[in-house]
C-alpha atoms as a PDB file:
ATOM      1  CA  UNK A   1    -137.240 -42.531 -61.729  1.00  0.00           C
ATOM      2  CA  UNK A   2    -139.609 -42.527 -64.271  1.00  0.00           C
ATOM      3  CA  UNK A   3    -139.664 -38.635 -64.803  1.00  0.00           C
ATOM      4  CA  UNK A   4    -136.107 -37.882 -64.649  1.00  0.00           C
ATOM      5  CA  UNK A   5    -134.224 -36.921 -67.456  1.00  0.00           C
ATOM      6  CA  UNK A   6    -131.269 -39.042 -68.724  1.00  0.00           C
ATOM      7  CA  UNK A   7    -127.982 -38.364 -68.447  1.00  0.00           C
ATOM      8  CA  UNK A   8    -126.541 -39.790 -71.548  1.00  0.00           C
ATOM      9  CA  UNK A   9    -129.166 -37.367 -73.390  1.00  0.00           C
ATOM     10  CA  UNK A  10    -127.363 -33.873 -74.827  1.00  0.00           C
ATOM     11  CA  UNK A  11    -130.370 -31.893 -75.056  1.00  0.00           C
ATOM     12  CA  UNK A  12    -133.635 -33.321 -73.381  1.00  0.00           C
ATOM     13  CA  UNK A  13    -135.713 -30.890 -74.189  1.00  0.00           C
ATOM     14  CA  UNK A  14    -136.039 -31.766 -77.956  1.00  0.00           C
ATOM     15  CA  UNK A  15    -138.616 -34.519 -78.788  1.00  0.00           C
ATOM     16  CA  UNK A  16    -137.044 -38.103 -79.053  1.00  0.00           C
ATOM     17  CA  UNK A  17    -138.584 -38.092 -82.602  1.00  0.00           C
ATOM     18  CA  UNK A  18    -135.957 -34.934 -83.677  1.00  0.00           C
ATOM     19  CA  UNK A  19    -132.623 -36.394 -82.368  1.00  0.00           C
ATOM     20  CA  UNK A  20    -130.985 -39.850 -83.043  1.00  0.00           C
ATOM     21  CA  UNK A  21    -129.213 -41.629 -80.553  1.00  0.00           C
ATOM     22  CA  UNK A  22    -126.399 -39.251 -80.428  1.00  0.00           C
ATOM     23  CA  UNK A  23    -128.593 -36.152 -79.991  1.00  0.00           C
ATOM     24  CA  UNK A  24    -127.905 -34.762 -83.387  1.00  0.00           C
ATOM     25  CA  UNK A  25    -130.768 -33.661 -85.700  1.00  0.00           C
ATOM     26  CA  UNK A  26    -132.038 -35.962 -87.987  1.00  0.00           C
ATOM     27  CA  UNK A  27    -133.088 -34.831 -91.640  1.00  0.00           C
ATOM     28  CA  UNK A  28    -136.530 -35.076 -92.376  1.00  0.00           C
ATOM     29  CA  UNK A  29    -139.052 -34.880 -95.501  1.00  0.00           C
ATOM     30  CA  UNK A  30    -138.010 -32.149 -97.460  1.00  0.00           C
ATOM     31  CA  UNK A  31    -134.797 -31.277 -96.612  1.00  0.00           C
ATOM     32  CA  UNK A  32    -133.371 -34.825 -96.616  1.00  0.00           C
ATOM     33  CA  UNK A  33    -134.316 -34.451-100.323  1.00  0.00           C
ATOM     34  CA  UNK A  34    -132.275 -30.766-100.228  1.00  0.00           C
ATOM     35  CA  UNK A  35    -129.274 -32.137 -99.190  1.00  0.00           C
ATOM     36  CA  UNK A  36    -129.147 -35.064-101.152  1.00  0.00           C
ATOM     37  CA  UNK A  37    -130.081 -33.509-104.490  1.00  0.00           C
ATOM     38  CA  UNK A  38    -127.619 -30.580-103.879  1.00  0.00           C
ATOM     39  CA  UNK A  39    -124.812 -33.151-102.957  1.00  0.00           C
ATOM     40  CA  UNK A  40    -125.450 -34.509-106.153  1.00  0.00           C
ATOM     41  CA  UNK A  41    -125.561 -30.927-108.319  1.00  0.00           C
ATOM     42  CA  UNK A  42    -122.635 -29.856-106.415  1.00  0.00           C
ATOM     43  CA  UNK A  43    -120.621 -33.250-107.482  1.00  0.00           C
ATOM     44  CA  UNK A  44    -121.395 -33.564-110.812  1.00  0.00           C
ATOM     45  CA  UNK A  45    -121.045 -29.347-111.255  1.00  0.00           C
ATOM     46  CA  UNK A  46    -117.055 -29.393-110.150  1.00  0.00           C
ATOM     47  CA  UNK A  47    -116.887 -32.974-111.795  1.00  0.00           C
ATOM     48  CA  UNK A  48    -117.206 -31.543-115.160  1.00  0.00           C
ATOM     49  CA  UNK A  49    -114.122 -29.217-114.291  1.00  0.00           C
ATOM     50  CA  UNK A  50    -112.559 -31.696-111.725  1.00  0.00           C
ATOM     51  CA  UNK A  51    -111.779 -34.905-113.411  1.00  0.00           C
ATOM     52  CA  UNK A  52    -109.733 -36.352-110.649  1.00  0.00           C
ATOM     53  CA  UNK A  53    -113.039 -35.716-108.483  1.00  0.00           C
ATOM     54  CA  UNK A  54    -115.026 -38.552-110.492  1.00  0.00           C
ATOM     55  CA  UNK A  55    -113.955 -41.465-108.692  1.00  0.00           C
ATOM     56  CA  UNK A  56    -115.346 -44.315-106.613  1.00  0.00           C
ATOM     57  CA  UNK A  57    -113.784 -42.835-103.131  1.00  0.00           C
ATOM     58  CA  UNK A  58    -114.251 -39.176-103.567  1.00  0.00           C
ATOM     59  CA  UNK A  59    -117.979 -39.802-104.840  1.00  0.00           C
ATOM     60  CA  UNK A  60    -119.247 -41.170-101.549  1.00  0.00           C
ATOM     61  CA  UNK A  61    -117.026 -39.533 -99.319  1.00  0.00           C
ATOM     62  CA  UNK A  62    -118.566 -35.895-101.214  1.00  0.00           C
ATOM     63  CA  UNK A  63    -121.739 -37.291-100.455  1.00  0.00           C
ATOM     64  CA  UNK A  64    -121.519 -37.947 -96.747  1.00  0.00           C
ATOM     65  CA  UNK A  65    -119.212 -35.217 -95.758  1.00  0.00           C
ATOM     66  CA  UNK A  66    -122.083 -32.823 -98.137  1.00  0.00           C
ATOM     67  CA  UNK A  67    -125.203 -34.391 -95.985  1.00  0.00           C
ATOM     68  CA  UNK A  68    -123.482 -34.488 -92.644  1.00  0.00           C
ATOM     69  CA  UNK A  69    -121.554 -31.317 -92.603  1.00  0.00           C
ATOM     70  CA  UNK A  70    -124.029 -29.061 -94.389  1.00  0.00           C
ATOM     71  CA  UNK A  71    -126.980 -28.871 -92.289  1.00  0.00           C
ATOM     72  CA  UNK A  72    -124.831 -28.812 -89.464  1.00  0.00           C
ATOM     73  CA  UNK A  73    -122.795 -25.560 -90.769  1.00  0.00           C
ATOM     74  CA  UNK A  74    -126.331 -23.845 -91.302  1.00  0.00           C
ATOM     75  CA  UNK A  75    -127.297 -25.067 -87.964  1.00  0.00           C
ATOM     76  CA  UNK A  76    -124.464 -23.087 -86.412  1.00  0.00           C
ATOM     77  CA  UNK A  77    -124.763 -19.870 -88.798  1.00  0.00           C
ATOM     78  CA  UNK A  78    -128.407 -19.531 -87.876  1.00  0.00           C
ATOM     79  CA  UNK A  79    -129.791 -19.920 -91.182  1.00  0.00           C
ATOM     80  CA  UNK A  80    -132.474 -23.073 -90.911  1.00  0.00           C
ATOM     81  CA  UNK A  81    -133.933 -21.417 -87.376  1.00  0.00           C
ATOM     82  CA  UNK A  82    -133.115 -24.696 -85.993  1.00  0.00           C
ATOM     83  CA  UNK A  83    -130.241 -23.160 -83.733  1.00  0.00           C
ATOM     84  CA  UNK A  84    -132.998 -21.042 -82.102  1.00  0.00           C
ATOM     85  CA  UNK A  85    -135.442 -24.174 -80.848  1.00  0.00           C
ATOM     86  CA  UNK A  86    -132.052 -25.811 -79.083  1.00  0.00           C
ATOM     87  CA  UNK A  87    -131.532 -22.256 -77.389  1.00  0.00           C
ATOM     88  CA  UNK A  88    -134.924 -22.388 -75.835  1.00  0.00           C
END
């Protein structure tokens, strides 16, 4: 039915435009930027110390696992006030 919610959707009470196909939140303006920029201060900072860090495996695998994990870790602490819209 045209109404009905679908099944495969984990929370269908977001808008379609905040989730990606796998109903986790997509990054947007702004804090895309965040993440990406401290990914990148966050490398280079422990690089300097950490020479086994500068590689061409750790370097994108520290910037994934930074972008993915991160907002999802303040997600679950409460600190973006995202965890409170899901709740709703």
């Amino acid at each position: 039915m045209p109404g009905d919610a679908s099944t495969d959707d984990p929370n269908p009470n977001l808008p379609a435009t905040a989730t990606d196909f796998r109903g986790s939140r997509r990054l947007v303006g702004g804090e895309e930027w965040f993440w990406y920029v401290a990914a990148a201060i966050t490398y280079i900072s422990l690089g300097i110390w950490h020479k086994w860090l500068l590689n061409w495996i750790v370097g994108p695998a520290w910037l994934v696992a930074f972008v993915v994990i991160g907002p999802w870790v303040t997600d679950r602490l409460g600190l973006t006030g995202r965890s409170q819209e899901r709740r709703r």
